[in-house]
C-alpha atoms as a PDB file:
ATOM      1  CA  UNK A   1      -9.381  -9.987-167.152  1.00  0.00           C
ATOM      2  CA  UNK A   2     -10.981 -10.493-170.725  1.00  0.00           C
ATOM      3  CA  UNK A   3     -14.281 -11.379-171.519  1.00  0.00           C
ATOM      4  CA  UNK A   4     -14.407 -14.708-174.135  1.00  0.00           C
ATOM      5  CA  UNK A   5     -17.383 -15.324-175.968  1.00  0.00           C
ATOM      6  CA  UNK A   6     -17.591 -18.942-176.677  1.00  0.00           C
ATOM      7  CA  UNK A   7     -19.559 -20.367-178.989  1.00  0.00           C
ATOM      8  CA  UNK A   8     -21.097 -23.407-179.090  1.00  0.00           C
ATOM      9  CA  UNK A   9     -22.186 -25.118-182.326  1.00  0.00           C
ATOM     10  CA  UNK A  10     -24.990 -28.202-181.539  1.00  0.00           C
ATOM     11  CA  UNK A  11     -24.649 -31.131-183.389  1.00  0.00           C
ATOM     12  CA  UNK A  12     -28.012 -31.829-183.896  1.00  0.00           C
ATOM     13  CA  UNK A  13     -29.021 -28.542-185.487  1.00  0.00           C
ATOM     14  CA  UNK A  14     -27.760 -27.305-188.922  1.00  0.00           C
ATOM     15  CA  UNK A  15     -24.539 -25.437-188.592  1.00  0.00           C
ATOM     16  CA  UNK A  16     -25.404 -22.770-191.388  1.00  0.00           C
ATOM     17  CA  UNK A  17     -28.524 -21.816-189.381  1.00  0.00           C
ATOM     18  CA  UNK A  18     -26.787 -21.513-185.957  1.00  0.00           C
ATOM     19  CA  UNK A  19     -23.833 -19.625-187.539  1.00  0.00           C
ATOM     20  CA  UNK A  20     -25.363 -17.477-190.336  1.00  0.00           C
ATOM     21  CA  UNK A  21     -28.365 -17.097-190.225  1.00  0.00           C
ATOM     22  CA  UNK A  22     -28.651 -15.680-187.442  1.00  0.00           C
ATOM     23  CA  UNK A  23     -31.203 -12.853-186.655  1.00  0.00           C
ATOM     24  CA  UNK A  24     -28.309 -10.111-186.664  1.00  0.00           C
ATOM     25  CA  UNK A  25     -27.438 -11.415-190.649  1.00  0.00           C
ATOM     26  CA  UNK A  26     -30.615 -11.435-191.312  1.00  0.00           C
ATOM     27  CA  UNK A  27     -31.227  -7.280-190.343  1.00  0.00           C
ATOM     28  CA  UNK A  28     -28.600  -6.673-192.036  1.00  0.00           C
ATOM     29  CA  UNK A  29     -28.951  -8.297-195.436  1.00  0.00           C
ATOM     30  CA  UNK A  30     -32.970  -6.519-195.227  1.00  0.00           C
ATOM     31  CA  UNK A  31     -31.145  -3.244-194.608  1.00  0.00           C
ATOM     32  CA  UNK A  32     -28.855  -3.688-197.649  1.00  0.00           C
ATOM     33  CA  UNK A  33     -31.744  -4.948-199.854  1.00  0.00           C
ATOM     34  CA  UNK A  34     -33.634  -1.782-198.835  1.00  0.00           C
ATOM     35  CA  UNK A  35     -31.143   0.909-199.156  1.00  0.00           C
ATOM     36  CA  UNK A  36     -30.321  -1.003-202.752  1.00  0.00           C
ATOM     37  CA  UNK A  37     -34.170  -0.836-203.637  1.00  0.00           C
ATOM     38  CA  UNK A  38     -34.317   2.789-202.579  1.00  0.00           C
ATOM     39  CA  UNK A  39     -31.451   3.595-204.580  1.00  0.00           C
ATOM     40  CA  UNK A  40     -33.349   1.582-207.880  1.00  0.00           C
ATOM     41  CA  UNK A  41     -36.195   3.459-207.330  1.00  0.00           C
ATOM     42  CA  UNK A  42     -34.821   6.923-206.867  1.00  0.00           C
ATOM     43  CA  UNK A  43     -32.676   7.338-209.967  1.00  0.00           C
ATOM     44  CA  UNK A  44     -34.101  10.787-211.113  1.00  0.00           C
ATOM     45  CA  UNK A  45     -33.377  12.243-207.298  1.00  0.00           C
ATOM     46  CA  UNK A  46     -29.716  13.608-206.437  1.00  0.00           C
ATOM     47  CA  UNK A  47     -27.590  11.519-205.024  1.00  0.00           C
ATOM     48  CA  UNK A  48     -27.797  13.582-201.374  1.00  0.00           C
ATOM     49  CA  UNK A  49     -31.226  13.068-201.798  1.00  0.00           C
ATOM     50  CA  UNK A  50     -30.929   9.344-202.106  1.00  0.00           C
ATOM     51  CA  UNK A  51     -28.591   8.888-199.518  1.00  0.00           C
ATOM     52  CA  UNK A  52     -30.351  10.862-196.984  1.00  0.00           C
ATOM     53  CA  UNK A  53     -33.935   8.851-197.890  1.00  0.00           C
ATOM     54  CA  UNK A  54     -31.679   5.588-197.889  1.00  0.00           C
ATOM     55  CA  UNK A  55     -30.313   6.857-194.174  1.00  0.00           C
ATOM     56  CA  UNK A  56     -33.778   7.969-192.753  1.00  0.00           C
ATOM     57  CA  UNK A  57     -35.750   4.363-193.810  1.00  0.00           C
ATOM     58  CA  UNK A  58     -32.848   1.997-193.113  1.00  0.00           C
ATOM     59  CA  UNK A  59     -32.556   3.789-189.482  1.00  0.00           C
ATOM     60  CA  UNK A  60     -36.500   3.263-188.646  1.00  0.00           C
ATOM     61  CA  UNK A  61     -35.835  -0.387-189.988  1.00  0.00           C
ATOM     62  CA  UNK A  62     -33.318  -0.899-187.688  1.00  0.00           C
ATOM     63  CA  UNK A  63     -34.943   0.734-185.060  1.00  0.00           C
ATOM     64  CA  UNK A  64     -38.171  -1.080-185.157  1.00  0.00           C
ATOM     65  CA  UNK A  65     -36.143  -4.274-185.547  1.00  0.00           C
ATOM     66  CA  UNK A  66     -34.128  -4.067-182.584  1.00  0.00           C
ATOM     67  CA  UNK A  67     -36.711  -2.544-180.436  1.00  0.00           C
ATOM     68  CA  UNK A  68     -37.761  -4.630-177.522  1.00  0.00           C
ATOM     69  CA  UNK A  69     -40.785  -4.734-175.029  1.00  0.00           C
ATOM     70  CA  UNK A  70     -40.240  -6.098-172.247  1.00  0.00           C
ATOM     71  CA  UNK A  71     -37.342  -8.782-173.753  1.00  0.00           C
ATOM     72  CA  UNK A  72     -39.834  -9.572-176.947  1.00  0.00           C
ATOM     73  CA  UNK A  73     -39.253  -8.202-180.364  1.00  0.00           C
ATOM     74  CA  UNK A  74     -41.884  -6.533-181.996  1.00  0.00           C
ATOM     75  CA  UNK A  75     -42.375  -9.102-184.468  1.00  0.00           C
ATOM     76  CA  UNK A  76     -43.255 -11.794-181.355  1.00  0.00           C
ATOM     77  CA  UNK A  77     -45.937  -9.164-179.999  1.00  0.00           C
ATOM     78  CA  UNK A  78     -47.185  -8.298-183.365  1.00  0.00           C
ATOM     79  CA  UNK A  79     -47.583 -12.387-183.875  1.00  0.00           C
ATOM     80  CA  UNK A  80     -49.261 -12.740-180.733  1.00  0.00           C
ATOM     81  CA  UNK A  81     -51.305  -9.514-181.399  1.00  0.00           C
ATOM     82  CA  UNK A  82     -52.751 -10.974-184.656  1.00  0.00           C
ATOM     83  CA  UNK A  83     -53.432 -14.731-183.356  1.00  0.00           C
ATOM     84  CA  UNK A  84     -55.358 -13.138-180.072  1.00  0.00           C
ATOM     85  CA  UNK A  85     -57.279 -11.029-183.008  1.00  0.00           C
ATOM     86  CA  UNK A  86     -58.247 -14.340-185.048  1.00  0.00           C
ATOM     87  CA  UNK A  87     -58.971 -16.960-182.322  1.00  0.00           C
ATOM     88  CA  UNK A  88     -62.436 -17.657-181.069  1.00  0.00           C
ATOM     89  CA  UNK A  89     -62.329 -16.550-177.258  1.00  0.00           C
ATOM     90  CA  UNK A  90     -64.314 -18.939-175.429  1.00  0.00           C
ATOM     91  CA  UNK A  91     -66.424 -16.343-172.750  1.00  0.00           C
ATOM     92  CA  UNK A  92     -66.771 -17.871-169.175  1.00  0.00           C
ATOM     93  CA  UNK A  93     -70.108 -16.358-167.513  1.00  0.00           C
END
């Protein structure tokens, strides 16, 4: 017995942002842009050197991307994290 992934495109939304860009694509095309940057940047390095620099920083991207917390992403908590920061607490006593 196979397992089918369906899926299921809503009418109502816009098609390009439920099938590509989705946060997966979007990883992805950051990872390229970086290891293309690092590349750029590193001309005068050899080219072991670049790829293992290119290797090391698009792995910790990755990483830190996909890394969850109990089910939230690290960009939710780190949203959360800086709205607690800035709103005015209101102090019961």
């Amino acid at each position: 017995m196979s397992l089918v992934k369906v899926y299921k495109v809503k009418i109502r939304e816009n098609i390009l942002r439920q099938l590509i860009f989705t946060d997966r694509t979007i990883i992805i095309t950051i990872a390229i842009i970086i290891s293309i940057l690092i590349f750029y940047i590193a001309e005068d390095f050899s080219i072991e050197f670049k790829f293992l620099i290119t290797f090391i920083f698009v792995g910790v991207f990755i990483l830190l991307a996909s890394l969850k917390i109990d089910r939230q992403s690290l960009g939710e908590i780190f949203k959360r994290l800086i709205l607690f920061i800035f709103r005015k607490k209101n102090v019961r006593f």
